[in-house]
N, C-alpha and C. Protein backbone atom coordinates (compact mmCIF):
# COMPACT_ATOMS: atom_id res chain seq x y z
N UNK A 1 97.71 127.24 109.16
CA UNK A 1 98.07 127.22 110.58
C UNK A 1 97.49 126.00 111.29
N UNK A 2 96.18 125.68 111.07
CA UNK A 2 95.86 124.52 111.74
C UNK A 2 96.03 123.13 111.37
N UNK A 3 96.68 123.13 110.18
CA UNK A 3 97.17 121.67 109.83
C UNK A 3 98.49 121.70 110.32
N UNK A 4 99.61 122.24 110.50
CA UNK A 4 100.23 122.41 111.13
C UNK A 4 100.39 122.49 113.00
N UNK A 5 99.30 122.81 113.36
CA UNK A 5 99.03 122.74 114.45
C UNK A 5 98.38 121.18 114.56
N UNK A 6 97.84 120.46 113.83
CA UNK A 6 97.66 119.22 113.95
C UNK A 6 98.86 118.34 113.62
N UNK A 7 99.89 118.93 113.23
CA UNK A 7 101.12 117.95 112.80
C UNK A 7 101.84 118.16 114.34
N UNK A 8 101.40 119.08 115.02
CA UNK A 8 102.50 119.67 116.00
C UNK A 8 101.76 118.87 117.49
N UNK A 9 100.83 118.61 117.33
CA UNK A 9 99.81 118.06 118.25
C UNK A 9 100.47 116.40 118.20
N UNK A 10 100.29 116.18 117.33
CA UNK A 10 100.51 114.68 116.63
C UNK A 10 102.25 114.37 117.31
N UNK A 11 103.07 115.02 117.03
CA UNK A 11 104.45 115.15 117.59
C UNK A 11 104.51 115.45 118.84
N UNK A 12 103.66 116.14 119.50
CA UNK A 12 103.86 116.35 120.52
C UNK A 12 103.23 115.22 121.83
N UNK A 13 102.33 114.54 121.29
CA UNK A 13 101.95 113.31 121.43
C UNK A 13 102.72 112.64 121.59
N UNK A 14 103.66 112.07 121.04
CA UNK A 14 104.34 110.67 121.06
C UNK A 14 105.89 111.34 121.85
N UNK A 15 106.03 112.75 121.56
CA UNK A 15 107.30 113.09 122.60
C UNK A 15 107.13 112.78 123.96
N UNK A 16 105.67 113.62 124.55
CA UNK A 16 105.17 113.21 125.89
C UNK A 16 105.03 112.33 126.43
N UNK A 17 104.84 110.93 125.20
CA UNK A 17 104.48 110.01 125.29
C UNK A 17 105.65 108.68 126.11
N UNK A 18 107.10 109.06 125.05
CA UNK A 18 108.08 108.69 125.46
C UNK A 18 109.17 109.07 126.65
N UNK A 19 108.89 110.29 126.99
CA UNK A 19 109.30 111.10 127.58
C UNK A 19 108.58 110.23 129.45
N UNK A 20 107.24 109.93 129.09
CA UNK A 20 106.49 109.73 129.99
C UNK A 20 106.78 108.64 130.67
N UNK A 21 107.16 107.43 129.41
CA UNK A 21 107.28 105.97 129.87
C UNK A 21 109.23 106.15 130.08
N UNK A 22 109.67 106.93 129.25
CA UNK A 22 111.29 107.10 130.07
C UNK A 22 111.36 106.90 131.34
N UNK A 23 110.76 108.22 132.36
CA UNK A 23 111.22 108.50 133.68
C UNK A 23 110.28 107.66 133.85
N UNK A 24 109.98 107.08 133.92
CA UNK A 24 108.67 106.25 135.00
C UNK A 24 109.62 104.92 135.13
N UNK A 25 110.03 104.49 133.64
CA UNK A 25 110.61 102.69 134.23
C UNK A 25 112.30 103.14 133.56
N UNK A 26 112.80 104.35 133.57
CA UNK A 26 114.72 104.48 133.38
C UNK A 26 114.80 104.93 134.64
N UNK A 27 114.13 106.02 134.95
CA UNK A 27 114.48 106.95 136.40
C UNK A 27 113.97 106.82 137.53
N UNK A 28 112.82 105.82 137.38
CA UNK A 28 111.77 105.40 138.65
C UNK A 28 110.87 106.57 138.71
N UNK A 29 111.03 107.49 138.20
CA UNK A 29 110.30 108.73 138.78
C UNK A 29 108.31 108.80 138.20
N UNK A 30 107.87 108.03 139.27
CA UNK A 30 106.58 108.12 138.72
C UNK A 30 105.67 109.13 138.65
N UNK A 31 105.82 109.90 139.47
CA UNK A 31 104.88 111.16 139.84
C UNK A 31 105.05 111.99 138.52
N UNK A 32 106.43 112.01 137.98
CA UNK A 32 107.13 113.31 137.21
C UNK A 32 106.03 112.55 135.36
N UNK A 33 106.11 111.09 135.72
CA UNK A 33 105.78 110.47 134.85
C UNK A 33 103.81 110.39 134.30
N UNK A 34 103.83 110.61 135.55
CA UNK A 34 101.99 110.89 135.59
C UNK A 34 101.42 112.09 135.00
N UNK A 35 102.16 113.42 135.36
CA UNK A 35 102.04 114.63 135.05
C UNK A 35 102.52 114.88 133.31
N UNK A 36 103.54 114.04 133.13
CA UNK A 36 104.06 113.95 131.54
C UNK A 36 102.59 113.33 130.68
N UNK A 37 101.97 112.44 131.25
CA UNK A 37 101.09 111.44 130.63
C UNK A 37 99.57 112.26 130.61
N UNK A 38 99.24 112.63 131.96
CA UNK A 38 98.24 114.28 132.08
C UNK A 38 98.19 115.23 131.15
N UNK A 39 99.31 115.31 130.66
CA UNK A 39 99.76 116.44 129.57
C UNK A 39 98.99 116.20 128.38
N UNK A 40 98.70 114.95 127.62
CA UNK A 40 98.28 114.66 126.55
C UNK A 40 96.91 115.49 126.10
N UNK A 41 96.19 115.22 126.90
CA UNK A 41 94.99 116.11 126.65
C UNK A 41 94.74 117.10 126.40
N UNK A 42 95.97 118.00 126.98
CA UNK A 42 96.22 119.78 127.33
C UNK A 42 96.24 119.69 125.24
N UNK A 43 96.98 118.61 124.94
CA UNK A 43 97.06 119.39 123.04
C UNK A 43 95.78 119.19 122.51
N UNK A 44 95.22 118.33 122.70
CA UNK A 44 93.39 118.29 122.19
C UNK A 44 92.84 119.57 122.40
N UNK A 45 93.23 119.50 123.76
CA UNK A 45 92.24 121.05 123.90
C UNK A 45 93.02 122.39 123.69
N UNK A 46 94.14 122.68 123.19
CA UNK A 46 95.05 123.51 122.88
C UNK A 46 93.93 123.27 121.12
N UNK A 47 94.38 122.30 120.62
CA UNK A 47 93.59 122.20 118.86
C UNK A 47 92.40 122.84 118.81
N UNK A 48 91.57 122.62 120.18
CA UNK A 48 90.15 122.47 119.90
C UNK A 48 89.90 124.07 120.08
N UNK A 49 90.62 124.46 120.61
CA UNK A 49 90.20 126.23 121.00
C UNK A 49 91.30 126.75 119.54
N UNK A 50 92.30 126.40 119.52
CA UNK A 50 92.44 127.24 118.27
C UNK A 50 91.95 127.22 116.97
N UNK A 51 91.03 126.39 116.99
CA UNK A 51 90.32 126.32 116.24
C UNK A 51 88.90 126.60 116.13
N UNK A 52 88.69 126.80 117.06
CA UNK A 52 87.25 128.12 117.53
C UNK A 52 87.88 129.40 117.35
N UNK A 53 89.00 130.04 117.91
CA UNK A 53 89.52 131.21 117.50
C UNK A 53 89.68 131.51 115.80
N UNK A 54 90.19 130.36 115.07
CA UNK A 54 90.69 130.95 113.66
C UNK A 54 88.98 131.04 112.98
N UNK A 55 88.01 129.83 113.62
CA UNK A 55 86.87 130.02 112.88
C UNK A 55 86.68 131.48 113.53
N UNK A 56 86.58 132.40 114.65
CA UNK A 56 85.62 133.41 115.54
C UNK A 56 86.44 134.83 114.67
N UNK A 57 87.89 134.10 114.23
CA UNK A 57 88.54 135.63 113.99
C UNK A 57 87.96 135.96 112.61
N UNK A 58 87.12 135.18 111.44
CA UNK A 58 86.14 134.95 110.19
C UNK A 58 86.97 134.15 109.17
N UNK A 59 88.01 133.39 109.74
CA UNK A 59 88.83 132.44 108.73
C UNK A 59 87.50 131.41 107.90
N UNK A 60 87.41 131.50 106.56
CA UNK A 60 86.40 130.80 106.17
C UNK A 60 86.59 128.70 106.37
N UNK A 61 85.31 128.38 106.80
CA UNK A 61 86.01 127.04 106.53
C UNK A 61 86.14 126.36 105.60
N UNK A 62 87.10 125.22 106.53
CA UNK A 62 87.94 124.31 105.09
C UNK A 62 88.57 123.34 105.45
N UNK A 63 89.42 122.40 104.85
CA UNK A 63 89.42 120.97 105.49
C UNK A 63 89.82 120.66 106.59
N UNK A 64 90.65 121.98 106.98
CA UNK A 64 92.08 122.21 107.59
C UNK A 64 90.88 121.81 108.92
N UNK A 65 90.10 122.45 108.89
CA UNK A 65 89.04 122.52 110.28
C UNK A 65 88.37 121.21 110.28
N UNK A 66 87.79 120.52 109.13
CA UNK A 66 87.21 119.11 109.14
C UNK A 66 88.50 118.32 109.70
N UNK A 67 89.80 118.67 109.53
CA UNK A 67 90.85 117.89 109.57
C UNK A 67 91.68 117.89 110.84
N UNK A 68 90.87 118.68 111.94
CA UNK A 68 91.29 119.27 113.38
C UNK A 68 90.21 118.27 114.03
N UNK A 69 88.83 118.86 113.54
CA UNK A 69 88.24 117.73 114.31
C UNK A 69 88.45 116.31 114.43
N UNK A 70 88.49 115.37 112.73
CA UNK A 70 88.69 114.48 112.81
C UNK A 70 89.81 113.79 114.42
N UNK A 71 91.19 114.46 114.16
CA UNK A 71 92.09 114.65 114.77
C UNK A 71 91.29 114.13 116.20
N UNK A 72 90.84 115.17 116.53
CA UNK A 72 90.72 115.21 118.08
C UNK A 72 89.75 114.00 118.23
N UNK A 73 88.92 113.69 117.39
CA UNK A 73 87.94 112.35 117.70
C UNK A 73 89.18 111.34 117.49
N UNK A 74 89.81 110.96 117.07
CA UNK A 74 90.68 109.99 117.16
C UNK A 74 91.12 109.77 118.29
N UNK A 75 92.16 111.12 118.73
CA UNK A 75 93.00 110.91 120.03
C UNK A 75 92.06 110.47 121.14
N UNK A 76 90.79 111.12 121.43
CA UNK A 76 89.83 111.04 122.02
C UNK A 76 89.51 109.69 122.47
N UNK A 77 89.27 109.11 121.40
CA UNK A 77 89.20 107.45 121.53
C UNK A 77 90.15 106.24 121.51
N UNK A 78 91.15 106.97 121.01
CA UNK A 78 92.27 105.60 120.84
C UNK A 78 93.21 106.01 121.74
N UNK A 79 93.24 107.12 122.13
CA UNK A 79 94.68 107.72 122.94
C UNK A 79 95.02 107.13 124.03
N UNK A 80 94.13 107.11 124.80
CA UNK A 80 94.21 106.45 126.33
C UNK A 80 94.57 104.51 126.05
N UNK A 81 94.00 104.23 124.97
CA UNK A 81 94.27 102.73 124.61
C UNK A 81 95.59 102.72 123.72
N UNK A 82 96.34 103.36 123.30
CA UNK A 82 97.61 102.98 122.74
C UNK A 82 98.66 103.84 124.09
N UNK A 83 98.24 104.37 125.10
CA UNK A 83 98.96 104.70 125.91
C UNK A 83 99.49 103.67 127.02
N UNK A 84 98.34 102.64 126.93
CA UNK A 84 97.76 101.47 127.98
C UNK A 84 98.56 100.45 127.08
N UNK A 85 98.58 100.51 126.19
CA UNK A 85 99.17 99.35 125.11
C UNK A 85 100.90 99.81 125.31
N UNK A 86 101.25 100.46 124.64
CA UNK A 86 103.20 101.19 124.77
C UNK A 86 103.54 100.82 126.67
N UNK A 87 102.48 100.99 127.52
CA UNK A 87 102.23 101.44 128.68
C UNK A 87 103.24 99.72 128.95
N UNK A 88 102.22 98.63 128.54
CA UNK A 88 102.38 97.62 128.96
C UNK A 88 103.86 96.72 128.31
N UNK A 89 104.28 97.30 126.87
CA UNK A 89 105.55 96.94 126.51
C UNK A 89 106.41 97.93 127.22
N UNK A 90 106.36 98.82 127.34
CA UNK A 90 107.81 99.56 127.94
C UNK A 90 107.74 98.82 129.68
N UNK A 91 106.75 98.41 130.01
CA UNK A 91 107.03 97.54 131.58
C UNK A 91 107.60 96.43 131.05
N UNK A 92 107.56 95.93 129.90
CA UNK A 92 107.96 94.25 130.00
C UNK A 92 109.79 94.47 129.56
N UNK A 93 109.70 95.21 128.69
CA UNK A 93 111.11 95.58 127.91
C UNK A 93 112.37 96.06 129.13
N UNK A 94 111.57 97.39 129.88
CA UNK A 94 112.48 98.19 130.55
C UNK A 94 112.42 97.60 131.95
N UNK A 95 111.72 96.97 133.06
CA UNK A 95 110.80 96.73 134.15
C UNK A 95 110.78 95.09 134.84
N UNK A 96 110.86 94.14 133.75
CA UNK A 96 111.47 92.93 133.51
C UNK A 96 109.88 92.64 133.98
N UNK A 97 108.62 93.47 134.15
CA UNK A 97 107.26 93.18 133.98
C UNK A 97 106.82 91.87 132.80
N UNK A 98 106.02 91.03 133.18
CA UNK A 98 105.38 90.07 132.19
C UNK A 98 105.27 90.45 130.49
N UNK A 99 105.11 89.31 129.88
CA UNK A 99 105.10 90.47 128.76
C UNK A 99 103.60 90.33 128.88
N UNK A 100 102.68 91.46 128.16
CA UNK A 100 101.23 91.75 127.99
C UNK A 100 100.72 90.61 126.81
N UNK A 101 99.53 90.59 127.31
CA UNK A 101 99.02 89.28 126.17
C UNK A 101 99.00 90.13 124.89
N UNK A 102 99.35 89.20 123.96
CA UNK A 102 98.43 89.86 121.95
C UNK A 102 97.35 89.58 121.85
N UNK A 103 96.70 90.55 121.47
CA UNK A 103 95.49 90.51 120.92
C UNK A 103 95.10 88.73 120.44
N UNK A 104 93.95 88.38 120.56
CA UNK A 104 93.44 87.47 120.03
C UNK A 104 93.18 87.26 118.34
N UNK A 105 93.77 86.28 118.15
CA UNK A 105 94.35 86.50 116.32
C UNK A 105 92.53 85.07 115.81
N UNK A 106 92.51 84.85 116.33
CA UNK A 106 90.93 83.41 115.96
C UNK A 106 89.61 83.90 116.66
N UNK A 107 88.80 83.04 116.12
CA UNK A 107 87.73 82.83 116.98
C UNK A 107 86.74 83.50 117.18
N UNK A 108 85.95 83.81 118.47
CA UNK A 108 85.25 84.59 118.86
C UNK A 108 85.73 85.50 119.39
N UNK A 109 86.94 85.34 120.27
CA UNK A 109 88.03 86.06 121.19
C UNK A 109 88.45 87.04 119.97
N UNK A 110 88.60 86.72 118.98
CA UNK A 110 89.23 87.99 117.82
C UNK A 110 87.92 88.61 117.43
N UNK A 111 86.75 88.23 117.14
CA UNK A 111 85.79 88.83 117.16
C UNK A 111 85.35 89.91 118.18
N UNK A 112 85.36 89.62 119.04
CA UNK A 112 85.18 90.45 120.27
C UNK A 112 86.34 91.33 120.24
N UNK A 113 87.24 91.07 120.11
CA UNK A 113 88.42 92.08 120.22
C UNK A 113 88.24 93.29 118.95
N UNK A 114 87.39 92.43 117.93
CA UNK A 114 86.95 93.69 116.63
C UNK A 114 86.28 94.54 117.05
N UNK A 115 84.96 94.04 117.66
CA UNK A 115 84.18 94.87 118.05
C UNK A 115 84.16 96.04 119.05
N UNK A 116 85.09 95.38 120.07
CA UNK A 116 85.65 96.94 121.10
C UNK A 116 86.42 97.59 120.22
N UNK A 117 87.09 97.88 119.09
CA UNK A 117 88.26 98.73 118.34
C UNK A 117 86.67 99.18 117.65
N UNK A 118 85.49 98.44 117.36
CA UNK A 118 84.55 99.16 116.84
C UNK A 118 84.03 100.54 117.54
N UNK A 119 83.79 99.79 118.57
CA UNK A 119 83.15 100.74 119.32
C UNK A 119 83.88 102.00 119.80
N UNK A 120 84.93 102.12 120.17
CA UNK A 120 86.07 103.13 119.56
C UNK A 120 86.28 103.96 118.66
N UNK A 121 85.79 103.22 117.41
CA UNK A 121 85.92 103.79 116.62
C UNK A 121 84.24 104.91 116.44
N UNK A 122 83.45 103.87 116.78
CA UNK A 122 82.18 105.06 116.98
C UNK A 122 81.91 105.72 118.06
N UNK A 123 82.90 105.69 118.82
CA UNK A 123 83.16 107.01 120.25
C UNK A 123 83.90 108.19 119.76
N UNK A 124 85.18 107.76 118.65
CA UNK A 124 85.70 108.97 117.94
C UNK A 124 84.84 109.40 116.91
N UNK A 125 83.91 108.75 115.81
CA UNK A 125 83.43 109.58 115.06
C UNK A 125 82.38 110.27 115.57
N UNK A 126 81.58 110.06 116.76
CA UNK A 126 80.79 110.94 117.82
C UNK A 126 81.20 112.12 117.98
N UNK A 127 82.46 111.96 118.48
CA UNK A 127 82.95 113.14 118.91
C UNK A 127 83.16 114.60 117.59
N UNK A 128 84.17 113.46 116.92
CA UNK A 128 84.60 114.58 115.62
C UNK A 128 83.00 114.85 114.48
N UNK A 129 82.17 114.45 114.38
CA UNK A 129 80.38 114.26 114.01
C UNK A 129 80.11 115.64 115.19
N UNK A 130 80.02 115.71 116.40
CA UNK A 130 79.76 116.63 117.42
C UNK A 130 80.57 117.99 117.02
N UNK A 131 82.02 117.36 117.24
CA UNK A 131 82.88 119.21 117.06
C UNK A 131 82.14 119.92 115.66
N UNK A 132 81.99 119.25 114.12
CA UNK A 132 81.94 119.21 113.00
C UNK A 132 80.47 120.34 113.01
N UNK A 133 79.47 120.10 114.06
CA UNK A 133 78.37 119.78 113.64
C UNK A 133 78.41 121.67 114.42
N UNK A 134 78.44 121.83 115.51
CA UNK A 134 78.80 122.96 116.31
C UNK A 134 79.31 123.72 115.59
N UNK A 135 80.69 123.47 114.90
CA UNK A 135 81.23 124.22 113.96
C UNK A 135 80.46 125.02 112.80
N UNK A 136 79.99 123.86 112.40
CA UNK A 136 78.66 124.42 111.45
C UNK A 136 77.29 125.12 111.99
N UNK A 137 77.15 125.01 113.10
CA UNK A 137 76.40 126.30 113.71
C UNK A 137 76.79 127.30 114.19
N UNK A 138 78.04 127.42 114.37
CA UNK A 138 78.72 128.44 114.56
C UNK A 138 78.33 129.35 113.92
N UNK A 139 79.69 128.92 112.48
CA UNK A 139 79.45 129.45 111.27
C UNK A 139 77.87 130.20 110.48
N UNK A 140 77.02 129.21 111.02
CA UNK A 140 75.66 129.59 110.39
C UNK A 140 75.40 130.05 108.78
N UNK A 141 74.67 130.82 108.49
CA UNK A 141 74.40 130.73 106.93
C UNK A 141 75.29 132.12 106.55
N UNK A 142 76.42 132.67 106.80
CA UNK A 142 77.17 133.88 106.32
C UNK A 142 78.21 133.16 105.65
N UNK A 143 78.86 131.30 105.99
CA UNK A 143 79.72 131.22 105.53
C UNK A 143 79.40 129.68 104.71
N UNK A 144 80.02 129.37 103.90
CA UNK A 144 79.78 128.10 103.42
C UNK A 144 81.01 127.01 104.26
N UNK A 145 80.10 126.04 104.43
CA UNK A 145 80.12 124.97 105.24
C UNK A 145 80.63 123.66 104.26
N UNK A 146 80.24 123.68 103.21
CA UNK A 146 80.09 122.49 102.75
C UNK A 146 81.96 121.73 102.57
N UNK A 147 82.56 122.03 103.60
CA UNK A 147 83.60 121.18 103.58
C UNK A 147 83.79 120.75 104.93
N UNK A 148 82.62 121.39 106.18
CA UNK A 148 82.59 120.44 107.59
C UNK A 148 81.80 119.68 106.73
N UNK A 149 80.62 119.78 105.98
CA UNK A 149 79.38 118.79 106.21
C UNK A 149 80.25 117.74 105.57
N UNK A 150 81.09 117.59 104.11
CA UNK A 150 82.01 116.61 103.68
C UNK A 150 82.78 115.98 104.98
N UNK A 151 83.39 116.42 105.54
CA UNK A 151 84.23 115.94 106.95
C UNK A 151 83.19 115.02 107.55
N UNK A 152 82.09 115.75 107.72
CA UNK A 152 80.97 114.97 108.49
C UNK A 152 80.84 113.35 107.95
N UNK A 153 80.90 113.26 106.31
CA UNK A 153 80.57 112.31 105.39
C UNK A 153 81.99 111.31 105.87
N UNK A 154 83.32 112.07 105.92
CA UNK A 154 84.36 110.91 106.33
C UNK A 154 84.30 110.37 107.61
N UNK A 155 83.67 110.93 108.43
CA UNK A 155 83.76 110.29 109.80
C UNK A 155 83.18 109.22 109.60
N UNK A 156 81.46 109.49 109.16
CA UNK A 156 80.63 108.08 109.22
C UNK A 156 81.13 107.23 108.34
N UNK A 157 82.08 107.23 107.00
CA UNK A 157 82.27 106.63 106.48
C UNK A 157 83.58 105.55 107.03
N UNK A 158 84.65 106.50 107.73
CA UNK A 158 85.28 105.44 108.64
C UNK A 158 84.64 104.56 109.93
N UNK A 159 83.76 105.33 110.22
CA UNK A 159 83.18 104.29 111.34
C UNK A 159 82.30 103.21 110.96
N UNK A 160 82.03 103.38 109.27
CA UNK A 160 81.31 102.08 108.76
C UNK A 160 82.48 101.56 108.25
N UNK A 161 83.58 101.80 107.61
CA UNK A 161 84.80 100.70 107.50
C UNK A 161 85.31 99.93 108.49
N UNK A 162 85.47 100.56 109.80
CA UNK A 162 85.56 99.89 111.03
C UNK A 162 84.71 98.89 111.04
N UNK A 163 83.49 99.11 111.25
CA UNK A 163 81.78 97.83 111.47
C UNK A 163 81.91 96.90 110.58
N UNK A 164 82.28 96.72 109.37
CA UNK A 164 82.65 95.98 108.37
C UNK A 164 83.90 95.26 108.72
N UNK A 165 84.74 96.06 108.99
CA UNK A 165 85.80 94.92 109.39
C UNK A 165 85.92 93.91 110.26
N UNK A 166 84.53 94.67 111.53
CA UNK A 166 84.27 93.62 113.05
C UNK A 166 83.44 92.78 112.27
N UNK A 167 82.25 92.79 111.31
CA UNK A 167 81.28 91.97 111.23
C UNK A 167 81.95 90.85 110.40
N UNK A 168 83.05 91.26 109.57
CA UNK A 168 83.60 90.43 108.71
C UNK A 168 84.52 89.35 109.82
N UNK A 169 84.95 89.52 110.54
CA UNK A 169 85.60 88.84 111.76
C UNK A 169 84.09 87.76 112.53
N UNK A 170 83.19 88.57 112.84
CA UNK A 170 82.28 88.19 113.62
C UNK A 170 81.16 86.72 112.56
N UNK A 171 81.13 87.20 111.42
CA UNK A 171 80.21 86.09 110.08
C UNK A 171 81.36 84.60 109.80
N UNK A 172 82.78 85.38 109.33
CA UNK A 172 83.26 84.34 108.91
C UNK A 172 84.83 84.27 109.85
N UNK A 173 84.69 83.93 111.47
CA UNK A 173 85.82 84.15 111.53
C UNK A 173 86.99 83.32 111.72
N UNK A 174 87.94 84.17 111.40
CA UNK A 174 88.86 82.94 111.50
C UNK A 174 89.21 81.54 112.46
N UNK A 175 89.68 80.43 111.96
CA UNK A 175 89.70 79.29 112.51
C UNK A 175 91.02 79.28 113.20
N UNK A 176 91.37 78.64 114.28
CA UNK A 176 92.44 78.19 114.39
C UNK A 176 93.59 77.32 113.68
N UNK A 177 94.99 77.36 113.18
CA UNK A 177 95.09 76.40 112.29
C UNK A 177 95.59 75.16 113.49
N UNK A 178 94.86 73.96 112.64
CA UNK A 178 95.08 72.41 113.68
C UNK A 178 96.48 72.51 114.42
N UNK A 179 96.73 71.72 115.27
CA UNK A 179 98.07 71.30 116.11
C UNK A 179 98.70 70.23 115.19
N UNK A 180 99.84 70.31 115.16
CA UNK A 180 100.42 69.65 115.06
C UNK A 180 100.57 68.19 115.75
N UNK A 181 101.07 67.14 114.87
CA UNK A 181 100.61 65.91 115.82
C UNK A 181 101.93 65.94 116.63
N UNK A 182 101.71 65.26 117.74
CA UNK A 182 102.53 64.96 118.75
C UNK A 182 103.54 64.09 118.42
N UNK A 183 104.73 64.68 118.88
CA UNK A 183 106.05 63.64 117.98
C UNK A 183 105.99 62.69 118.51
N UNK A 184 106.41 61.20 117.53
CA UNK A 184 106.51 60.43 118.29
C UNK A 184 107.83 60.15 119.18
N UNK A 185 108.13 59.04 119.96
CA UNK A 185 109.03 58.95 121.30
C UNK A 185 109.92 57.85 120.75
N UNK A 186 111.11 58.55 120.10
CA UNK A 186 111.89 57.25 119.42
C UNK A 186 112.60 56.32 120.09
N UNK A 187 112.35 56.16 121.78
CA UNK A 187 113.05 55.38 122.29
C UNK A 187 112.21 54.34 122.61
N UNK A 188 110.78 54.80 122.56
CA UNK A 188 109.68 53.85 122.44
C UNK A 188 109.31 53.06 121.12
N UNK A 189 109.49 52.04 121.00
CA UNK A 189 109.47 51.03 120.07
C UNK A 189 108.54 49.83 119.79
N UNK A 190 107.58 49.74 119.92
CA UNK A 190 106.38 48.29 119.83
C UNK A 190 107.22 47.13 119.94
N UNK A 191 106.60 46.31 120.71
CA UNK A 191 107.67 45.16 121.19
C UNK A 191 107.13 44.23 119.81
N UNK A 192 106.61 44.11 119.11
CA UNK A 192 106.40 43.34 117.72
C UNK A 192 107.38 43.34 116.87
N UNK A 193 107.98 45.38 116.85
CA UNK A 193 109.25 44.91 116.08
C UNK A 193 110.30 44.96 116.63
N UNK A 194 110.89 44.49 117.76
CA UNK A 194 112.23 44.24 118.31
C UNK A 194 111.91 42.76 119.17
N UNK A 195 111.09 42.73 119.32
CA UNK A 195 110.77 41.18 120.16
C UNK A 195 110.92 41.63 121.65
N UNK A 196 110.24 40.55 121.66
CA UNK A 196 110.31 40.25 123.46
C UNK A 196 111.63 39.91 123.84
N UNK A 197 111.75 41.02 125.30
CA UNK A 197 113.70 40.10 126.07
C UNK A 197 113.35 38.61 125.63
N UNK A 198 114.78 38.54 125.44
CA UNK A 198 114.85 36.43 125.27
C UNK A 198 114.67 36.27 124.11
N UNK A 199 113.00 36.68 123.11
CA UNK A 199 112.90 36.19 122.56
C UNK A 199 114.21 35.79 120.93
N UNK A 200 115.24 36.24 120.81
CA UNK A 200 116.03 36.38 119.89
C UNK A 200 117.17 34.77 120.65
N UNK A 201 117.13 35.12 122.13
CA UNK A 201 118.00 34.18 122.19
C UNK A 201 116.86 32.36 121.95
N UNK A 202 115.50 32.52 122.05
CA UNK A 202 115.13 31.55 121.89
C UNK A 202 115.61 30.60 120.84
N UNK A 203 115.12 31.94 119.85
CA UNK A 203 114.88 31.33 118.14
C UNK A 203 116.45 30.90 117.70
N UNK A 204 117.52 31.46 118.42
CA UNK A 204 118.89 31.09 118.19
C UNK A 204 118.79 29.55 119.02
N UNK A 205 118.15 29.06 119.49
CA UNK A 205 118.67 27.55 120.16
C UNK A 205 117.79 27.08 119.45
């Protein structure tokens, strides 16, 4: 039931989602569009209680529950930033709005841009580390745990794949590739090789 309820969460996400940026820049209707976008949260916390119920009713745990939390630490942290992101192409596409800058692909500017998706990323494994951890006190010593405390092990382990990927940006990061040289101006010509006015009619007398 609850992996399913995380597939249904997940879908129901990106319906609201589209649904949201529809009426806001097809129908103008922003208000109707705010309340669509409000909605998102209602499924986090729809996950997060049915999943205190299936643990309270003595469902033993199991990934399905490591695999709810994860869930909700994700949306938690990235949700509001890929809402802000779709947010800013459906204004440029539908809206005739600017288009939104890309991400910074060099530099320090891409470095820095690693490190906030870092820190993100260790705001969601906080969270899903927190639900995981509760869960397992819940439960207490009547039931075996040892597939939150594993869950526990994937969170930190994605939030150190994340840190690795910023530091690897941040030690060696990428360069810009050079410019291209400036074309030259073929109507501009060095007077050495065409000569000076006159000079052709000189050398003819």
């Amino acid at each position: 039931m609850i992996v399913g309820l995380v597939v249904a969460c997940e879908v129901g996400f990106w319906v609201l989602l589209a649904l949201g940026l529809g009426v806001r820049y097809l129908l103008k209707w922003r208000r109707t569009s705010v309340v669509l976008l409000l909605c998102e949260p209602v499924l986090e916390l729809v996950l997060f209680v049915a999943t205190a119920i299936d643990l309270r009713n003595g469902a033993e745990p199991s990934w399905e529950h490591g695999l709810a939390a994860l869930y909700i630490g994700y949306t938690v942290a990235f949700g509001l930033y890929t809402i802000r992101w779709l947010d800013g192409h459906a204004a440029h596409r539908l809206a005739g709005a600017p288009r939104p800058p890309a991400p910074p692909r060099y530099g320090r500017a891409r470095a820095v841009h690693e490190g906030k998706l870092w820190l993100r990323a260790v705001f969601g494994g906080a969270v899903a580390l927190t639900l995981l951890q509760l869960a397992v006190w819940y439960v207490g010593d009547e039931g075996d745990v040892n597939s939150l405390r594993s869950f526990q092990w994937v969170a930190i382990r994605t939030v150190g794949i994340y840190g690795l990927i910023a530091l690897s940006y941040t030690v060696r990061p990428r360069k810009e590739p050079a410019s291209a040289l400036p074309a030259r101006n073929p109507e501009h010509v060095p007077d050495t090789l065409v000569g000076r006015p006159g000079q052709d009619e000189q050398q003819v007398r």
